[in-house]
Protein backbone atom coordinates (compact mmCIF):
# COMPACT_ATOMS: atom_id res chain seq x y z
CA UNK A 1 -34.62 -29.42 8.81
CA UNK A 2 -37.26 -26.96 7.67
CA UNK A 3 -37.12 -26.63 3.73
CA UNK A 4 -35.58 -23.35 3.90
CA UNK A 5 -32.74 -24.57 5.70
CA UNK A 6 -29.03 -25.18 4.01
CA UNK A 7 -27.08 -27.85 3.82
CA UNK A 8 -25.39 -27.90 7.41
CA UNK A 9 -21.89 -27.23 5.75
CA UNK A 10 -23.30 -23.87 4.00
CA UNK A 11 -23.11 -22.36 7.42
CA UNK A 12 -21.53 -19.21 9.19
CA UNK A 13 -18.74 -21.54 10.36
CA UNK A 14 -17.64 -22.69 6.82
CA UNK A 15 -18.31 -19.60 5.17
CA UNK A 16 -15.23 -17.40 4.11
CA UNK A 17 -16.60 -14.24 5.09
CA UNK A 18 -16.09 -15.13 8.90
CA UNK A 19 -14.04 -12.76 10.52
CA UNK A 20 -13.01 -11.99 14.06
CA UNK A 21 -14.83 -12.20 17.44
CA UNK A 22 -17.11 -8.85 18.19
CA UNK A 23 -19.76 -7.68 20.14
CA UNK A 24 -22.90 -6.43 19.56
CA UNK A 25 -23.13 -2.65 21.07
CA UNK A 26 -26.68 -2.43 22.36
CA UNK A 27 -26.22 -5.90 24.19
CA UNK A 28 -22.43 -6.47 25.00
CA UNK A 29 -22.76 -9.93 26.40
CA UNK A 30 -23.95 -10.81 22.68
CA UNK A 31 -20.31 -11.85 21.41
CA UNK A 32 -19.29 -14.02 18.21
CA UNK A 33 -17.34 -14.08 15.16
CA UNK A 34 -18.45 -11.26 12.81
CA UNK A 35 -19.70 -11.17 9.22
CA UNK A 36 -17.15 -9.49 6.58
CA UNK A 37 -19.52 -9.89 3.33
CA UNK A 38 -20.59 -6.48 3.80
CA UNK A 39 -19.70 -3.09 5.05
CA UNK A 40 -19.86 -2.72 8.42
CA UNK A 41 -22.91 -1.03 10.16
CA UNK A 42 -23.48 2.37 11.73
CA UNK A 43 -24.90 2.29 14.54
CA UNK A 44 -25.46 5.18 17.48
CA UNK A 45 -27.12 8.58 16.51
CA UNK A 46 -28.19 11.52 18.61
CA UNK A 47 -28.32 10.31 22.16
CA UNK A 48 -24.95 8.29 21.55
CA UNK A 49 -21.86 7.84 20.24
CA UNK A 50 -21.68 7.18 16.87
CA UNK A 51 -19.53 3.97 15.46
CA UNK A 52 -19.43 1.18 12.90
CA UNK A 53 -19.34 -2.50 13.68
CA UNK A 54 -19.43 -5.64 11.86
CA UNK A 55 -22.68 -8.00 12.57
CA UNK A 56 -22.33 -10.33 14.94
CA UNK A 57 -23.39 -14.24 13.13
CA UNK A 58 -23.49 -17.83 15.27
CA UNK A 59 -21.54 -20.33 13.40
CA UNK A 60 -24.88 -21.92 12.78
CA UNK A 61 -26.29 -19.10 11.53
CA UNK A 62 -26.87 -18.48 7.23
CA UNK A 63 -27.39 -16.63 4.55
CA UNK A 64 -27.80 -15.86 0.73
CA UNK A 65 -24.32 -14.98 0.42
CA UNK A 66 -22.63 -18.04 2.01
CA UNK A 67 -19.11 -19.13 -0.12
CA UNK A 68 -16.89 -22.08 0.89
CA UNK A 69 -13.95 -21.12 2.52
């Protein structure tokens, strides 16, 4: 594991900030749970509709805000 790497339990899937599945809206077939730590994104603008979405995170995926569930 390179030294920037957490401890494999300080991961998306343990962290309590996990929420439902989603999809990313540029690249639908991108689906996972979402992160909740944060508001959720705008995305869209001039040439299309405008929405917000949560980002999409890979149980293996991390971060500085990880907290145990």
């Amino acid at each position: 594991m390179p030294p920037d790497d957490p401890e494999p339990e300080h991961r998306c899937a343990h962290c309590k900030y996990l929420g439902a599945e989603g999809f990313h809206d540029a690249a639908p077939e991108v689906r996972g749970p979402t992160c909740r730590r944060h508001a959720p994104v705008a995305t869209g603008g001039m040439m299309s509709a405008s929405r917000t979405m949560w980002p999409v995170v890979q149980p293996t995926d991390w971060c500085g805000d990880f907290e145990h569930a």
